[in-house]
N, C-alpha and C. Protein backbone atom coordinates (compact mmCIF):
# COMPACT_ATOMS: atom_id res chain seq x y z
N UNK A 1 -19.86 -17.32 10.39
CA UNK A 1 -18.72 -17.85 9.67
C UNK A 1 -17.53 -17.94 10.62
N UNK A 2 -16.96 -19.19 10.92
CA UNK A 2 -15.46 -19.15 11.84
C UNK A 2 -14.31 -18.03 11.23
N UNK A 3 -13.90 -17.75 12.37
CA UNK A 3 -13.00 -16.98 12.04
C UNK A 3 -11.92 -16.73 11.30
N UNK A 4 -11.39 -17.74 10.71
CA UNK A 4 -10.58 -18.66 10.36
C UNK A 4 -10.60 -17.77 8.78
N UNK A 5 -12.17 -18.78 8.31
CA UNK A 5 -12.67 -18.46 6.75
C UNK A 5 -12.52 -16.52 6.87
N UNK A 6 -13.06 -15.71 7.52
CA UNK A 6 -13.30 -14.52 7.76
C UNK A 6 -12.38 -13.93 7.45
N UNK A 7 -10.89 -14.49 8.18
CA UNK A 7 -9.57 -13.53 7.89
C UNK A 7 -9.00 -14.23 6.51
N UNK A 8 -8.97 -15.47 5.75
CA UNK A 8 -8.64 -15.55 4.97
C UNK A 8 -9.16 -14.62 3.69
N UNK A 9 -10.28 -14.41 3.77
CA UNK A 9 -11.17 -13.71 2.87
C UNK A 9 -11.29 -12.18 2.92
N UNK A 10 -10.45 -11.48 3.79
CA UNK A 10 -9.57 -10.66 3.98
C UNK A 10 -7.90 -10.33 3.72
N UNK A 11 -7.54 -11.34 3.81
CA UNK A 11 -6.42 -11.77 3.02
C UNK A 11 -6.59 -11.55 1.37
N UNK A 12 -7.35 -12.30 1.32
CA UNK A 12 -7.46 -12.45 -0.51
C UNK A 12 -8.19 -10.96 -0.87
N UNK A 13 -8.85 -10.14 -0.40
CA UNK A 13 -9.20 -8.94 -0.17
C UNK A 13 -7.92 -7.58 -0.43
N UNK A 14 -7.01 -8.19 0.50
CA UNK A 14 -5.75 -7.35 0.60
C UNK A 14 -5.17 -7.54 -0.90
N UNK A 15 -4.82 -8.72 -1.18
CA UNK A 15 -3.96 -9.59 -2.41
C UNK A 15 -4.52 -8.67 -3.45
N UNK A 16 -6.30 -8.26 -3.45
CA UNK A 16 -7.06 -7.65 -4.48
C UNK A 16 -6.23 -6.37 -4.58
N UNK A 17 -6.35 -5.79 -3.27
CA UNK A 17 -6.15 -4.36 -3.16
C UNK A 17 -5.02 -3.86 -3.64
N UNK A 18 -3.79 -4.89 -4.21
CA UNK A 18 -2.37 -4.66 -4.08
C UNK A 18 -2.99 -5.24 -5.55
N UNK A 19 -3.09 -5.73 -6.50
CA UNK A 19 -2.79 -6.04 -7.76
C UNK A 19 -3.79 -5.09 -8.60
N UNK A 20 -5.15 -4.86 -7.85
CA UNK A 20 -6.23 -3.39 -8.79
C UNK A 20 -4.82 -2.29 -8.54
N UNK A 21 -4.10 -1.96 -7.70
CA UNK A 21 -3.78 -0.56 -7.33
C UNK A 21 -2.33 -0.99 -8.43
N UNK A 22 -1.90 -2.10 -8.51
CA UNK A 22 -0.78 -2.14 -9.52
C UNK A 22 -1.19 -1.45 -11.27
N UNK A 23 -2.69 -2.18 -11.79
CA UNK A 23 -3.29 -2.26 -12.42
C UNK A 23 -3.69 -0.68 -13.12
N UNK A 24 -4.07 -0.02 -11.93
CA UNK A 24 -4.79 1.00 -12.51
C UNK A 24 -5.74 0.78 -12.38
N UNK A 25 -6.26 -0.07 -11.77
CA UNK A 25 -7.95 -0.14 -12.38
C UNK A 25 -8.78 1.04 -11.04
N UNK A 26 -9.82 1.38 -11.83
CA UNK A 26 -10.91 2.48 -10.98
C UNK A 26 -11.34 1.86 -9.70
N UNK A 27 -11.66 0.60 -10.11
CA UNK A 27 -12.50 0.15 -9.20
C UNK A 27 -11.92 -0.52 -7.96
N UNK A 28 -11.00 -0.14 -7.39
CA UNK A 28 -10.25 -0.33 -6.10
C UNK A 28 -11.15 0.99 -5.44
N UNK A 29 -11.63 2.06 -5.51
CA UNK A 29 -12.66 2.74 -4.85
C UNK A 29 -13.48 1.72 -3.90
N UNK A 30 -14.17 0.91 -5.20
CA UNK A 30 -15.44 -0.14 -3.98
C UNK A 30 -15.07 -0.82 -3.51
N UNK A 31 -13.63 -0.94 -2.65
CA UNK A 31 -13.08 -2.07 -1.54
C UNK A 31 -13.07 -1.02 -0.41
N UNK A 32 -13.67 0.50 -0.79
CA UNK A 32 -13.39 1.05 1.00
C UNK A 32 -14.46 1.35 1.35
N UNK A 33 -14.90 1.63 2.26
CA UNK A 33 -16.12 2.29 3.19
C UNK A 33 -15.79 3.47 2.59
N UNK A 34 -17.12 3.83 2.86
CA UNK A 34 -17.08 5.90 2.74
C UNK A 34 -15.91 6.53 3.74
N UNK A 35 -16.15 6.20 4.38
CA UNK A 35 -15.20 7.41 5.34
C UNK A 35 -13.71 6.42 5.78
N UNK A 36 -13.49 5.67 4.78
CA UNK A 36 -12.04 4.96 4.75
C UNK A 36 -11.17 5.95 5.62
N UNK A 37 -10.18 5.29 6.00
CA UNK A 37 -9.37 5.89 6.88
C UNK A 37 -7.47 6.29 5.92
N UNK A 38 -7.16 6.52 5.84
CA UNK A 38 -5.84 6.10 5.22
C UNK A 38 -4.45 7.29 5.97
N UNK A 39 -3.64 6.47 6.20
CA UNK A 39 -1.77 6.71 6.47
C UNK A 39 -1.25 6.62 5.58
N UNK A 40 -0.59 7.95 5.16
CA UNK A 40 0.85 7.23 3.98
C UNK A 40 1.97 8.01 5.13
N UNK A 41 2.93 8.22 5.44
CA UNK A 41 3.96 8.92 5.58
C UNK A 41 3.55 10.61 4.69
N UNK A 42 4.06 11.53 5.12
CA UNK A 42 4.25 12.73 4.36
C UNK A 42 3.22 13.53 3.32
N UNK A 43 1.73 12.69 3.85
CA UNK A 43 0.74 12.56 3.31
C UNK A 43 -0.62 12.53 4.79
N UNK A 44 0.03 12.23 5.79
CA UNK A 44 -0.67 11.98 6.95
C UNK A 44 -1.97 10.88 7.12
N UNK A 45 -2.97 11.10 7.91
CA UNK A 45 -3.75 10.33 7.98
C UNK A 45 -4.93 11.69 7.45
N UNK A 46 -5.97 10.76 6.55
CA UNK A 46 -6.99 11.51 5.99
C UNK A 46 -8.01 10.39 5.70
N UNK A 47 -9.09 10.48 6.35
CA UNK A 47 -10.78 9.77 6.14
C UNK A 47 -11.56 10.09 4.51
N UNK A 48 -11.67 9.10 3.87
CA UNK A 48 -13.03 9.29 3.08
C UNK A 48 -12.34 8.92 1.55
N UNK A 49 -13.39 8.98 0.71
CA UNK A 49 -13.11 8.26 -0.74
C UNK A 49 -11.94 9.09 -1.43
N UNK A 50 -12.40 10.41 -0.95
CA UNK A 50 -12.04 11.74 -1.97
C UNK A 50 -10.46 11.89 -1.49
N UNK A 51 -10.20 11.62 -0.22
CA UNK A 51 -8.88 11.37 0.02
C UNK A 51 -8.04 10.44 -0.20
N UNK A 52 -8.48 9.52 -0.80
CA UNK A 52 -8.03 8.25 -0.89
C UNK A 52 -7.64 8.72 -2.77
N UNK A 53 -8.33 9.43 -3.60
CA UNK A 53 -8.45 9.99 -4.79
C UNK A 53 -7.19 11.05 -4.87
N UNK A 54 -7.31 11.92 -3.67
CA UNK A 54 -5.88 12.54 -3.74
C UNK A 54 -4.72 11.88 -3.63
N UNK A 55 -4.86 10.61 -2.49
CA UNK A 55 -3.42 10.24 -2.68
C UNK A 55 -2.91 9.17 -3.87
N UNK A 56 -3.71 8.93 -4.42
CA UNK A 56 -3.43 8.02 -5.89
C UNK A 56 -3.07 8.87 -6.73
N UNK A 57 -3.50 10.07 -7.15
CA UNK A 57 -3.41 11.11 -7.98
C UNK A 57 -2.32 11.73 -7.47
N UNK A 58 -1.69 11.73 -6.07
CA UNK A 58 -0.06 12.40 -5.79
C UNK A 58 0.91 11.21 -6.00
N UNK A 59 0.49 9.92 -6.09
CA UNK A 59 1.53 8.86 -6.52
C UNK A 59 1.59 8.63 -7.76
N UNK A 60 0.18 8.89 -8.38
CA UNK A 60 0.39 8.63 -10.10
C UNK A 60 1.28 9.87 -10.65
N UNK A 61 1.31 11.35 -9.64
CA UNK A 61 2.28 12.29 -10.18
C UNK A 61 3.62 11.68 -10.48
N UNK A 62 4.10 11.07 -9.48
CA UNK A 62 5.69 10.52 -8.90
C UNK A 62 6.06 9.39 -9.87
N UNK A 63 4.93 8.47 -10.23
CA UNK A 63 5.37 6.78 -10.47
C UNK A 63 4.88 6.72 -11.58
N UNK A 64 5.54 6.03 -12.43
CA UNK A 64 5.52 5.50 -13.96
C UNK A 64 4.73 4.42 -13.59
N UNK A 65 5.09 3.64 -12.65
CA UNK A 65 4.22 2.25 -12.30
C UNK A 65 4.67 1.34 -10.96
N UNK A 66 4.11 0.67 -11.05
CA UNK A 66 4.28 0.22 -9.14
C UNK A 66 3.94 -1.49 -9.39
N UNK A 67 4.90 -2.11 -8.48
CA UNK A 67 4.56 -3.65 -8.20
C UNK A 67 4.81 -4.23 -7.28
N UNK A 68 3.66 -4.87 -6.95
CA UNK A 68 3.63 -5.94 -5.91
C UNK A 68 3.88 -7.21 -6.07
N UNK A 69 4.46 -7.95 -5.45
CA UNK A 69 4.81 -9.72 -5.77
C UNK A 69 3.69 -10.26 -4.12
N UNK A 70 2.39 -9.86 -4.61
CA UNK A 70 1.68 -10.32 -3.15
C UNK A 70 1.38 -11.83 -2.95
N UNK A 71 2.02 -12.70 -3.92
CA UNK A 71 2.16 -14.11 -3.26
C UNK A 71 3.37 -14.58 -2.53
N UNK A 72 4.39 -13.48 -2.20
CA UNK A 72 5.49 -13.62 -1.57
C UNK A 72 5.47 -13.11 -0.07
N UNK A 73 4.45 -12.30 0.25
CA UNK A 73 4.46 -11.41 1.02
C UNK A 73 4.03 -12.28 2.33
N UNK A 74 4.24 -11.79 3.68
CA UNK A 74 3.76 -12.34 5.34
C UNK A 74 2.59 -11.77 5.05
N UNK A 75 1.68 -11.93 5.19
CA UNK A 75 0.05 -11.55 5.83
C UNK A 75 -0.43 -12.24 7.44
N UNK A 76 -0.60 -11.35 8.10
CA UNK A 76 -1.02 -11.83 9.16
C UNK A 76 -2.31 -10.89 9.78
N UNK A 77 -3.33 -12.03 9.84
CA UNK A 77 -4.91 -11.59 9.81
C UNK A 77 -5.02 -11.90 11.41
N UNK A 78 -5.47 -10.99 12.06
CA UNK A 78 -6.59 -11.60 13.55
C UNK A 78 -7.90 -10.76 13.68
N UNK A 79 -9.31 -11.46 13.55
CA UNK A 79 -10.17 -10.88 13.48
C UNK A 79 -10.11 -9.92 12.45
N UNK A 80 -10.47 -8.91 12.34
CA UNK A 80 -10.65 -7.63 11.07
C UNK A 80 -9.65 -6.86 10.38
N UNK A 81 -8.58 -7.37 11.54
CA UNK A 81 -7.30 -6.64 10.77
C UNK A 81 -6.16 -7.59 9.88
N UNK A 82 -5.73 -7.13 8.99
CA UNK A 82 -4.48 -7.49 8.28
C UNK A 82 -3.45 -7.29 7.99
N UNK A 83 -2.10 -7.59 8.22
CA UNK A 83 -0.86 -7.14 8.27
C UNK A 83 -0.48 -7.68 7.58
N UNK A 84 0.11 -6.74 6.50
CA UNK A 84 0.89 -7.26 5.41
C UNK A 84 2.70 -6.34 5.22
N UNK A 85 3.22 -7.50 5.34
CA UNK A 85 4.84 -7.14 4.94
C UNK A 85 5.02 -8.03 3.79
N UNK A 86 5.71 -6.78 3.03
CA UNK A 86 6.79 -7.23 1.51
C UNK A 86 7.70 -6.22 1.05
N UNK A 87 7.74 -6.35 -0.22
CA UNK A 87 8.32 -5.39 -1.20
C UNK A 87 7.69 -5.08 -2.28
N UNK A 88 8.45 -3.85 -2.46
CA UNK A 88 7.30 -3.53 -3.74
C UNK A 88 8.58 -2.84 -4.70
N UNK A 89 8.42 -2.46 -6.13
CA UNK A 89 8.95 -1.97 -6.98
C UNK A 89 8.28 -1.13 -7.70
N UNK A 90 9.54 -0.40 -9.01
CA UNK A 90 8.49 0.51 -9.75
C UNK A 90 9.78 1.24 -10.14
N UNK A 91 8.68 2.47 -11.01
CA UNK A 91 9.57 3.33 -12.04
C UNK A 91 8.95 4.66 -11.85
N UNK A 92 9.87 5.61 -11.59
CA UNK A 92 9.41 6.92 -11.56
C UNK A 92 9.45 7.67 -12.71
N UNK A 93 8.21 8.50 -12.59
CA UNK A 93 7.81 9.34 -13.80
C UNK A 93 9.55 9.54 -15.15
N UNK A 94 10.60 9.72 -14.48
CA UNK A 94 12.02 10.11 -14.87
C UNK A 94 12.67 9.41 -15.44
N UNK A 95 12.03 7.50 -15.24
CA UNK A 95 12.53 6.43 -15.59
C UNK A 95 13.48 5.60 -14.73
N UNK A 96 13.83 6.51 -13.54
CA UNK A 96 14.29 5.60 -12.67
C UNK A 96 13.35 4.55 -11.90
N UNK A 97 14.27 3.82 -11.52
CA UNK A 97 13.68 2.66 -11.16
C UNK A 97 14.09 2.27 -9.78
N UNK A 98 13.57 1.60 -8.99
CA UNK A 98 13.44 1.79 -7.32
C UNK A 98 12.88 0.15 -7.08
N UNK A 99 13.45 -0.45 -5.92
CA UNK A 99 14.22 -0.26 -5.33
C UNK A 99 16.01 0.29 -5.88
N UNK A 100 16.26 0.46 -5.02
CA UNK A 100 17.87 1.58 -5.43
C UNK A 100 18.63 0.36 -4.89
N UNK A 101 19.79 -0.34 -5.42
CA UNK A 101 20.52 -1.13 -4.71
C UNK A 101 21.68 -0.33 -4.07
N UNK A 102 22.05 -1.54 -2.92
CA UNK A 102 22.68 -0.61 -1.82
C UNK A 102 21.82 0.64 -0.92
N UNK A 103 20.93 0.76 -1.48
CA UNK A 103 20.40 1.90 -0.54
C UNK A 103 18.97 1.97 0.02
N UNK A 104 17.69 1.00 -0.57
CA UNK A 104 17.16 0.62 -0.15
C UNK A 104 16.33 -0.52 -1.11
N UNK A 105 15.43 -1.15 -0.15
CA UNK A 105 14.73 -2.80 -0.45
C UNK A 105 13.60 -2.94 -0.71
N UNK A 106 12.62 -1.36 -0.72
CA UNK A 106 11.10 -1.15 -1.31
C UNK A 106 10.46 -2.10 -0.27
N UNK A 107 11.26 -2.15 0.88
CA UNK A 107 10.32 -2.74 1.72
C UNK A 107 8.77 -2.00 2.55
N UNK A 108 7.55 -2.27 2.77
CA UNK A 108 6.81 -1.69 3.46
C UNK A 108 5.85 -3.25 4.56
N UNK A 109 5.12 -1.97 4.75
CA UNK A 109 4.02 -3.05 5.90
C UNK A 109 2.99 -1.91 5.36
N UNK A 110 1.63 -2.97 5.90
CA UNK A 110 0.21 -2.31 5.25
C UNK A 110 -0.57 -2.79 6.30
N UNK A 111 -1.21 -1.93 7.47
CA UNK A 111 -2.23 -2.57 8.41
C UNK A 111 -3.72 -2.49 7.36
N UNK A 112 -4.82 -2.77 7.21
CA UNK A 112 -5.38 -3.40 7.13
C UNK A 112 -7.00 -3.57 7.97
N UNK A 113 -8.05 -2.82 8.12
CA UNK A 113 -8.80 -2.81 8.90
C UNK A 113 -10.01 -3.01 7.91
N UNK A 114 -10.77 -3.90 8.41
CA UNK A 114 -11.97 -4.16 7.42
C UNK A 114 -13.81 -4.17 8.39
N UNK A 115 -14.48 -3.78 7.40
CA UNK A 115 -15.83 -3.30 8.24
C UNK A 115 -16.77 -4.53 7.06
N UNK A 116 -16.57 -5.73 7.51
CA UNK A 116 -17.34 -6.33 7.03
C UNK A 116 -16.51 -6.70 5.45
N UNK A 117 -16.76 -6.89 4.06
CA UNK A 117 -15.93 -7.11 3.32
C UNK A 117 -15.05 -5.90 2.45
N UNK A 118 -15.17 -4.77 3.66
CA UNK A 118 -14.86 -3.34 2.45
C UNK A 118 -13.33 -3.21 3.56
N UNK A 119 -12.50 -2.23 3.26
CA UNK A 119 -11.66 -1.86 3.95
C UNK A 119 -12.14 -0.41 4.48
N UNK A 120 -11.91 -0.47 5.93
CA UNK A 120 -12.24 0.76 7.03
C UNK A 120 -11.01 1.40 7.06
N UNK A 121 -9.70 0.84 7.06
CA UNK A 121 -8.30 1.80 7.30
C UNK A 121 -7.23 1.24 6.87
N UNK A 122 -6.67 1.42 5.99
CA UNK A 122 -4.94 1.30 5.69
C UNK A 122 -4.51 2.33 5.76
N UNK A 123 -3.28 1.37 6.80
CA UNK A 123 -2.33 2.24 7.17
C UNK A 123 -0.84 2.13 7.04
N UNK A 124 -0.28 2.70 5.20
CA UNK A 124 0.71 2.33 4.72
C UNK A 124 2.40 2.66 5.58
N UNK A 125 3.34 2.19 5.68
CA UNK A 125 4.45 2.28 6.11
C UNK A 125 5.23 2.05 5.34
N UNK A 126 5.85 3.23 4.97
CA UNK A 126 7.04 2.63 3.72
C UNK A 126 7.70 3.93 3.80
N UNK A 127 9.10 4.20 3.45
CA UNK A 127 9.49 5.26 3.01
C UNK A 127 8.98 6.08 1.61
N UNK A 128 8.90 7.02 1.83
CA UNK A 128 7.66 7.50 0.75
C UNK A 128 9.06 8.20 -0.77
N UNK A 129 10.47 7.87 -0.40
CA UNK A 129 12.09 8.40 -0.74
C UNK A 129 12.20 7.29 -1.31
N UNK A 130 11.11 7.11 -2.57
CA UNK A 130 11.31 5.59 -3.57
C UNK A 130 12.34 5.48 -4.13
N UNK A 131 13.09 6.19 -4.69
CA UNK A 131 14.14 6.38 -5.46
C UNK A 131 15.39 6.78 -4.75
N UNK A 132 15.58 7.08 -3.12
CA UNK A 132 16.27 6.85 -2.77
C UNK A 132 17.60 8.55 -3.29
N UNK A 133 16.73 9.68 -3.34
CA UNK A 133 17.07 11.21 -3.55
C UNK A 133 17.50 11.51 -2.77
N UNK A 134 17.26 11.29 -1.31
CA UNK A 134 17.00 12.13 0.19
C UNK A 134 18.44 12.13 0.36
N UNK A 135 19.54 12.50 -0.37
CA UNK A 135 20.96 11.56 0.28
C UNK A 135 21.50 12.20 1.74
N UNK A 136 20.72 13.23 1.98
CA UNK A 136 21.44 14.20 3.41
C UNK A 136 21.08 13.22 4.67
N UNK A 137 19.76 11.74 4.44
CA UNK A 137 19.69 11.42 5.34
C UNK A 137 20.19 10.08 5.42
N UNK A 138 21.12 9.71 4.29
CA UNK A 138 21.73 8.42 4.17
C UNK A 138 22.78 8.63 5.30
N UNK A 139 22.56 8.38 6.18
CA UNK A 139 23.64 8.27 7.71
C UNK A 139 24.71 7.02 7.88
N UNK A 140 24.62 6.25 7.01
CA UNK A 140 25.36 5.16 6.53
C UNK A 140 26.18 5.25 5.21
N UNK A 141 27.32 6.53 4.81
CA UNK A 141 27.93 7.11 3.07
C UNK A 141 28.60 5.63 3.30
């Protein structure tokens, strides 16, 4: 298959991964390999399904709900990997709601590594300070 078709279909892969994980749905599990790789910030890097189970279950602690606008977003595919920049939104368990204006834009990036049509590693980048609490490190009052 040209390469071309390969990363698009990785693309639309990603698009999946960002609207099941908005969703709730279970079955964002069967988009990873067994020994998936995953980065969050403050969460580190941890391999495998069961980790991937903890960190949904430490964000479903935090978040009322989460959204992606992934037809807005840059995706940029070469060969197996995918880079995705956007924004994202949402509501914490408390009812606040995030992005915080003036203080931050729910912006992240999402690398993207795929082993054939499953994902091998995401590796999220975002401030993990959704709501924008942290104020000792707002260096800009």
């Amino acid at each position: 298959m040209k390469n071309s078709v390969i990363e698009q279909r990785h693309i639309d892969i990603a698009k999946q991964y960002f609207r099941k994980g908005d969703a709730g749905d279970q079955t964002i599990l069967s988009m990873f390999t067994d020994n998936v790789q995953l980065y969050f910030p403050k969460f580190g890097t941890r391999s495998g399904k069961g980790e991937v189970i903890a960190f949904i279950q430490g964000l479903l602690g935090k978040l009322e709900s989460l959204q992606h606008d992934v037809d807005t977003y840059n995706y940029i595919a070469s060969g197996n990997v995918v880079v995705v920049e956007g924004t994202e939104s949402g509501v914490m368990k408390d009812g606040t709601t995030w992005p915080v204006a003036g203080r931050s834009e729910g912006r992240f990036c999402n690398v993207f590594e795929f082993d054939g049509d499953l994902i091998a590693r995401v590796h999220i980048y975002v401030d993990p300070d959704f709501a924008s609490e942290d104020h000792s490190r707002f260096y800009w009052q």
